[in-house]
N, C-alpha and C. Protein backbone atom coordinates (compact mmCIF):
# COMPACT_ATOMS: atom_id res chain seq x y z
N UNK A 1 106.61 98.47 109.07
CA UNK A 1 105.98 98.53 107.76
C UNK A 1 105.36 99.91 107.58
N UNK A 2 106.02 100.45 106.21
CA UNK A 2 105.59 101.96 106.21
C UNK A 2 104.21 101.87 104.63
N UNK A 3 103.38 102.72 104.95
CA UNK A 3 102.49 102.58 103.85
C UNK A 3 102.30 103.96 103.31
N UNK A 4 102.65 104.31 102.33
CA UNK A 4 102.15 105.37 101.61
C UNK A 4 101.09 105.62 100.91
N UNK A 5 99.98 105.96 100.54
CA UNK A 5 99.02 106.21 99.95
C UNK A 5 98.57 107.20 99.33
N UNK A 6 98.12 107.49 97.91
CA UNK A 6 97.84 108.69 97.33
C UNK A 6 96.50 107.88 96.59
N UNK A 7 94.83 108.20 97.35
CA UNK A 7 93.78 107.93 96.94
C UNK A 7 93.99 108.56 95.81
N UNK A 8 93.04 107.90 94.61
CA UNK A 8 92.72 107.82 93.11
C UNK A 8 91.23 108.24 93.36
N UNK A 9 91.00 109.57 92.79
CA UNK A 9 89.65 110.27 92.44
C UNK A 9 89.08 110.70 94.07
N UNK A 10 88.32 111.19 93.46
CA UNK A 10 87.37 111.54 94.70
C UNK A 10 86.23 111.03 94.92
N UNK A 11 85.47 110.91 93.72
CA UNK A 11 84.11 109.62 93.87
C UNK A 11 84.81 108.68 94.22
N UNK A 12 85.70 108.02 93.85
CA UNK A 12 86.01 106.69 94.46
C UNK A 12 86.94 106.75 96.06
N UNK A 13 87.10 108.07 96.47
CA UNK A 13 87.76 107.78 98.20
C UNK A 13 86.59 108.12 98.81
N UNK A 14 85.88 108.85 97.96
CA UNK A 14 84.08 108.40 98.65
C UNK A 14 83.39 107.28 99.22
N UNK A 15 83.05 106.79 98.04
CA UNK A 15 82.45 105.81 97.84
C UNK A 15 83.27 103.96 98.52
N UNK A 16 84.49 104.78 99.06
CA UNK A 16 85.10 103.29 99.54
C UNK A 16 85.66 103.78 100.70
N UNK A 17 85.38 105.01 101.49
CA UNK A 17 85.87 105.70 102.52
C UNK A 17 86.07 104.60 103.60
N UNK A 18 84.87 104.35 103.97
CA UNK A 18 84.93 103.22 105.19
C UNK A 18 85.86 102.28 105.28
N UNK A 19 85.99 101.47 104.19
CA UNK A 19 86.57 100.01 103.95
C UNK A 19 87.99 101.01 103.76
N UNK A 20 88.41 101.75 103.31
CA UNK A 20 89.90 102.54 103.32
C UNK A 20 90.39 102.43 104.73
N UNK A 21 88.97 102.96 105.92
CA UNK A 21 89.65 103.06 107.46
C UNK A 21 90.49 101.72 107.71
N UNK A 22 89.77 100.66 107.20
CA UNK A 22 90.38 99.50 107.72
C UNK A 22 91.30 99.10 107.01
N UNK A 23 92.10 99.68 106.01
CA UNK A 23 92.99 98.99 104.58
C UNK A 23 94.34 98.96 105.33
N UNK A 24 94.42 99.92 106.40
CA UNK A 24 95.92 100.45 106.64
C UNK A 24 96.65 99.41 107.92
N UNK A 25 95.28 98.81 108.80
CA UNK A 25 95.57 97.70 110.06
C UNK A 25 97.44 97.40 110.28
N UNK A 26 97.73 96.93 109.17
CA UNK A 26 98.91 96.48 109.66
C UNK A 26 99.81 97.25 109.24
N UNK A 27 99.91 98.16 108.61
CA UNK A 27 100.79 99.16 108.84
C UNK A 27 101.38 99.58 110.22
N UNK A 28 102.70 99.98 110.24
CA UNK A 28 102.92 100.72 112.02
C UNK A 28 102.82 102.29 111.49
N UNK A 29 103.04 103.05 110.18
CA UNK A 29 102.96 103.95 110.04
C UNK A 29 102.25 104.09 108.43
N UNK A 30 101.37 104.88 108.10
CA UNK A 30 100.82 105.41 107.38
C UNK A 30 100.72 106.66 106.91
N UNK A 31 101.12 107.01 105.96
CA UNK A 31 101.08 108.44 105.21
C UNK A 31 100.10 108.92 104.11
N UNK A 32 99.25 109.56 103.89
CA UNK A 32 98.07 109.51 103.50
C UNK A 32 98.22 110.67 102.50
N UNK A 33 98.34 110.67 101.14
CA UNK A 33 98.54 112.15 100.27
C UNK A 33 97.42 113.01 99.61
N UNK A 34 97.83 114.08 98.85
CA UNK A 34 95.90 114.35 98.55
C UNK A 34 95.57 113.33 97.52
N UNK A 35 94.32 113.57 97.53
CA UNK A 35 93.56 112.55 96.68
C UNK A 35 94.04 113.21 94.77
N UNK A 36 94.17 112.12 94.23
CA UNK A 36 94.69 112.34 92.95
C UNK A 36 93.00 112.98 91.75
N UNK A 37 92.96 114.36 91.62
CA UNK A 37 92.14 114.24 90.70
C UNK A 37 92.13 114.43 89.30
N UNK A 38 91.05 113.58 89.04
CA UNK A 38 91.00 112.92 87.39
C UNK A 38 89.79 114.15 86.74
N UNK A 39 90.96 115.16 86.24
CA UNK A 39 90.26 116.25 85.16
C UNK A 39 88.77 115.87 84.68
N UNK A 40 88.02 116.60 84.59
CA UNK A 40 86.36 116.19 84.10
C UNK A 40 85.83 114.98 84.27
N UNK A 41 86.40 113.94 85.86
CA UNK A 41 85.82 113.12 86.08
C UNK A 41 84.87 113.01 87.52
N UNK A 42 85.66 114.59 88.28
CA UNK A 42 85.05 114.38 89.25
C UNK A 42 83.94 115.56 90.01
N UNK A 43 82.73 115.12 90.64
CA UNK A 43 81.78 115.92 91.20
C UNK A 43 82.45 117.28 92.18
N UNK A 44 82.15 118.01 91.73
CA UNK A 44 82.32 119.00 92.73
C UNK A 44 81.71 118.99 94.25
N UNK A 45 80.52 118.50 94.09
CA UNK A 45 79.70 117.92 95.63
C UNK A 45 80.45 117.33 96.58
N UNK A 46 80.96 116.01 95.66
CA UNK A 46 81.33 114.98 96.41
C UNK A 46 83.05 115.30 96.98
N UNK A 47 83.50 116.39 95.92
CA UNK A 47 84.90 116.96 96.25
C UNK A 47 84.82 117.70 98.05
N UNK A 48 83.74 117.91 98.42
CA UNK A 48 83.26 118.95 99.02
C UNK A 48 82.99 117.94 100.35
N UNK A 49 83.20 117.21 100.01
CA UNK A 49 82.60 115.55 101.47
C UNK A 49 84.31 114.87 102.00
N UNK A 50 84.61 115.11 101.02
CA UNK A 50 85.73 114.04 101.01
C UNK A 50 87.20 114.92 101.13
N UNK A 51 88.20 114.27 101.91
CA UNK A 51 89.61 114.96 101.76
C UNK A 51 90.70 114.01 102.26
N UNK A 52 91.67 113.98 102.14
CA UNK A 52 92.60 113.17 102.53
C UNK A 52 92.65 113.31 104.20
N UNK A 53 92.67 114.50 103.97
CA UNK A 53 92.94 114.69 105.74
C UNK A 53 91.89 113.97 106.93
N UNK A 54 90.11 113.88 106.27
CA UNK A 54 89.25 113.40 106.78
C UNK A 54 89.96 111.66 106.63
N UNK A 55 90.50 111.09 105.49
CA UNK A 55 91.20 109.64 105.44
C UNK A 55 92.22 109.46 106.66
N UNK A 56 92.70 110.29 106.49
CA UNK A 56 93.95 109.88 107.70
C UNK A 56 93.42 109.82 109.39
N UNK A 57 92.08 111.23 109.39
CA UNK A 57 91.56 111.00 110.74
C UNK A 57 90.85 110.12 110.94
N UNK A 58 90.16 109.31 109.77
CA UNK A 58 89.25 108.30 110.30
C UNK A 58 89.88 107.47 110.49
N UNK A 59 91.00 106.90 109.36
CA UNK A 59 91.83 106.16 109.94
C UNK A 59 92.65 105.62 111.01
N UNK A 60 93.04 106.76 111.67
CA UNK A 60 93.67 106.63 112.68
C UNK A 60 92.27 106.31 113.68
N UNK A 61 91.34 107.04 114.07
CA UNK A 61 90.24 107.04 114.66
C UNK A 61 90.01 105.59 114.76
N UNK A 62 89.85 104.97 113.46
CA UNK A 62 89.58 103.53 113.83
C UNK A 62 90.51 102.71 114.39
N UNK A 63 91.74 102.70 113.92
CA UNK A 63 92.39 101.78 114.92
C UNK A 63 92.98 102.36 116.64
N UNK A 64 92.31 103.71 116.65
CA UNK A 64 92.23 103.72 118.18
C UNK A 64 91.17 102.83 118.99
N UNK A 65 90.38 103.15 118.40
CA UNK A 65 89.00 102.40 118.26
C UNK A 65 88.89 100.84 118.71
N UNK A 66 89.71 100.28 118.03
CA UNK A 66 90.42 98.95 118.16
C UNK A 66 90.85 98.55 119.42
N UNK A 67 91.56 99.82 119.33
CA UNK A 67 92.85 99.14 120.61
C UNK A 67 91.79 99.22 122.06
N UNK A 68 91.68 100.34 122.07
CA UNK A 68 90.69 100.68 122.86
C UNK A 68 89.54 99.26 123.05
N UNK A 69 89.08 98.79 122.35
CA UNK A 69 87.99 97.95 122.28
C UNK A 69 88.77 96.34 122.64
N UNK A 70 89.66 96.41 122.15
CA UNK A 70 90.95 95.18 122.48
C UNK A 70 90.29 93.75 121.52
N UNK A 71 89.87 94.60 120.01
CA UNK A 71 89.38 93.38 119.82
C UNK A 71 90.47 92.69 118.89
N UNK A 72 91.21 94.00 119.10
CA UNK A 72 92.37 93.52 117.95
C UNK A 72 93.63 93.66 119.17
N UNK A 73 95.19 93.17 118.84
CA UNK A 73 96.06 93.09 119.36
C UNK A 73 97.24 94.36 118.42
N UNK A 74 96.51 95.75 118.44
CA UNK A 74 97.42 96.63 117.76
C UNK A 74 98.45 97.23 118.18
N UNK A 75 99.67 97.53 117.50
CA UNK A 75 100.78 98.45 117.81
C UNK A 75 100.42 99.92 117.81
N UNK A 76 101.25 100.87 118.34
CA UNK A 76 100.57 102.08 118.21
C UNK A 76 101.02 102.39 116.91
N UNK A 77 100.04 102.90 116.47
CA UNK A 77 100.10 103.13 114.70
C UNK A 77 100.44 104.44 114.66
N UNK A 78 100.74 105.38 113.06
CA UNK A 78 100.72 106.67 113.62
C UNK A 78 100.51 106.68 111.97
N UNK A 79 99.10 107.59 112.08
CA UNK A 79 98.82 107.66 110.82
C UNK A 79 98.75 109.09 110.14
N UNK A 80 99.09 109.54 109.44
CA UNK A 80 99.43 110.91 109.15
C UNK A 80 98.92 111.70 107.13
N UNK A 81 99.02 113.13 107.67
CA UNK A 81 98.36 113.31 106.16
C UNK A 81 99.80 114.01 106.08
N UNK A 82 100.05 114.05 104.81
CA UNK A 82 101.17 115.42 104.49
C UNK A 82 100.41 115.85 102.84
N UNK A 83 101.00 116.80 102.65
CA UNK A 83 100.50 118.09 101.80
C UNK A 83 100.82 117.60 100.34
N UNK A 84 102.13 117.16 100.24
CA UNK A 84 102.36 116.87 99.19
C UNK A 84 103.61 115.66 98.82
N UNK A 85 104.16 115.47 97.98
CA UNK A 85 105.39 114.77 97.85
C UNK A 85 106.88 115.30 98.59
N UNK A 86 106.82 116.69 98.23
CA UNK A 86 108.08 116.83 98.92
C UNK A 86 108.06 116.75 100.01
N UNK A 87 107.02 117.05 100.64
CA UNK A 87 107.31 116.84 102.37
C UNK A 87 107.07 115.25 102.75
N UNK A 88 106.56 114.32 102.25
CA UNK A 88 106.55 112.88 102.41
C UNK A 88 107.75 112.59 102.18
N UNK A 89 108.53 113.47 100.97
CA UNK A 89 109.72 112.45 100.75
C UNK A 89 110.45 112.92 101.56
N UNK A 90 111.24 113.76 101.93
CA UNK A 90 111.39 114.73 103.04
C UNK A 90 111.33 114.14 103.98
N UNK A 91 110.35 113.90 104.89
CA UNK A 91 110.19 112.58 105.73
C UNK A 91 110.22 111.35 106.19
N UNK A 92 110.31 110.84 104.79
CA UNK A 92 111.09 109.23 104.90
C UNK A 92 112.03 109.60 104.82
N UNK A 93 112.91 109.97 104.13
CA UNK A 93 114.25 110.15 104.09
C UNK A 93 114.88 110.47 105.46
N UNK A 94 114.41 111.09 106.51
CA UNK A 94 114.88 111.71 107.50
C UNK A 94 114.42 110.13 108.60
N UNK A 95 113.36 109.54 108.33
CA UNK A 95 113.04 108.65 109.29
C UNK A 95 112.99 107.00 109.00
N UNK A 96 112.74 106.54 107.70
CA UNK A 96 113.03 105.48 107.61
C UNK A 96 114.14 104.93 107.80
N UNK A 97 114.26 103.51 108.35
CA UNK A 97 115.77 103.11 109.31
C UNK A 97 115.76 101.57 108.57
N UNK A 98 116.95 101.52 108.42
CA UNK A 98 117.35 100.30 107.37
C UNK A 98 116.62 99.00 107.93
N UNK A 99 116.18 98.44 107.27
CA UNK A 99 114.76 97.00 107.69
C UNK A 99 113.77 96.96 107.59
N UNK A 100 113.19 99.08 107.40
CA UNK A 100 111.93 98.91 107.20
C UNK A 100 111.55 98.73 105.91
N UNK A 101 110.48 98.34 105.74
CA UNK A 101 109.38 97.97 104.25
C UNK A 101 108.91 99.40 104.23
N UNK A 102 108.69 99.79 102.81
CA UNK A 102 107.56 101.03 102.62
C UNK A 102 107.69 100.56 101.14
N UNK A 103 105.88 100.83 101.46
CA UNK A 103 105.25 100.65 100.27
C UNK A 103 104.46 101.61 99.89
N UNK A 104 104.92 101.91 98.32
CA UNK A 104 104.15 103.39 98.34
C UNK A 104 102.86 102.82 97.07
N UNK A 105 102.18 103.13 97.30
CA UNK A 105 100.86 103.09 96.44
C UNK A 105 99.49 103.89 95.82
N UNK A 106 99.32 103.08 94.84
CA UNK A 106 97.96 104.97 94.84
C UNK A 106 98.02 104.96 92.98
N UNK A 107 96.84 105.02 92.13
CA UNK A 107 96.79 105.12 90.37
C UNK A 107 96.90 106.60 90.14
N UNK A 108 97.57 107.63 90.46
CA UNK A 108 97.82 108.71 90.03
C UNK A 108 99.29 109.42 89.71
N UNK A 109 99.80 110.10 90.01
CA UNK A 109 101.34 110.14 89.55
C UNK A 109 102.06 109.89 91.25
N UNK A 110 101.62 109.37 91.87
CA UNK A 110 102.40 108.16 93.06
C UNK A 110 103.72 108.06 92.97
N UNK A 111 104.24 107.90 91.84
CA UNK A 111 105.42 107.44 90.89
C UNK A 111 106.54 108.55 91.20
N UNK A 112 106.07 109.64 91.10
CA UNK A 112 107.07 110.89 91.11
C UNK A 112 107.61 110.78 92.67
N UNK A 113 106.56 110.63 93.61
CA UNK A 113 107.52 110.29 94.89
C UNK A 113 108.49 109.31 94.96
N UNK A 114 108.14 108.04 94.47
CA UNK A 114 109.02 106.79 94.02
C UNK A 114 110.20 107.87 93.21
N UNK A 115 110.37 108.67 92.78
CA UNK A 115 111.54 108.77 91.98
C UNK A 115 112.25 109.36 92.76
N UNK A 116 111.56 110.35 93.63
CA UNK A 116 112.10 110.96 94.68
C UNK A 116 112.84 110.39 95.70
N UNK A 117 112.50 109.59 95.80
CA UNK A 117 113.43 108.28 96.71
C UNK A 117 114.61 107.83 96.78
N UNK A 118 114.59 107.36 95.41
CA UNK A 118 115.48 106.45 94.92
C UNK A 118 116.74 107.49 94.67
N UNK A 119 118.18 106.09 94.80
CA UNK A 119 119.32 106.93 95.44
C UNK A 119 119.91 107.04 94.01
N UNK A 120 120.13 108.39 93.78
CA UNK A 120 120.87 108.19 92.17
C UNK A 120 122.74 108.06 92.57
């Protein structure tokens, strides 16, 4: 199970940072994109706290965390940031293997990778 993600705003990958570490659990692989921002909606402060790349390390961080702790029964996960769409798509394309699930998700233009995908 592949999970794609492109956080929506930056107050809000703030403000839900934590509960994000744990969103990804059953994923075996996770891809983490920049955070989508919403023109004159978001703090410059809080832009300044927050990054995708800090998402993907905590993320991963926590379910080492896990395994390590054995409170959970995890696979090795591999959770990752990339830069932008082309290199995500770029990457599935080269590694996803027929059976797997990927689910790509995220309220910002998410979509354009989805197009990128798909086999014309």
């Amino acid at each position: 199970l592949w999970c794609v993600f492109q956080p929506h705003q930056y107050q809000r990958t703030y403000k839900l940072f934590e509960q994000f570490t744990e969103s990804f659990a059953d994923a075996d692989k996770a891809i983490i994109l920049p955070i989508y921002s919403v023109a004159g909606r978001e703090d410059e402060e809080i832009k300044r706290k927050v990054s995708s790349e800090k998402l993907a390390e905590a993320i991963s961080a926590s379910q080492k965390s896990k395994v390590k702790s054995q409170k959970y029964n995890l696979k090795n996960q591999e959770v990752m940031f990339m830069k932008n769409f082309d290199e995500a798509a770029a990457y599935l394309k080269q590694n996803l293997q027929a059976g797997d699930i990927c689910v790509i998700m995220g309220a910002g233009d998410i979509y354009k990778l989805t197009n990128q995908l798909l086999i014309k």
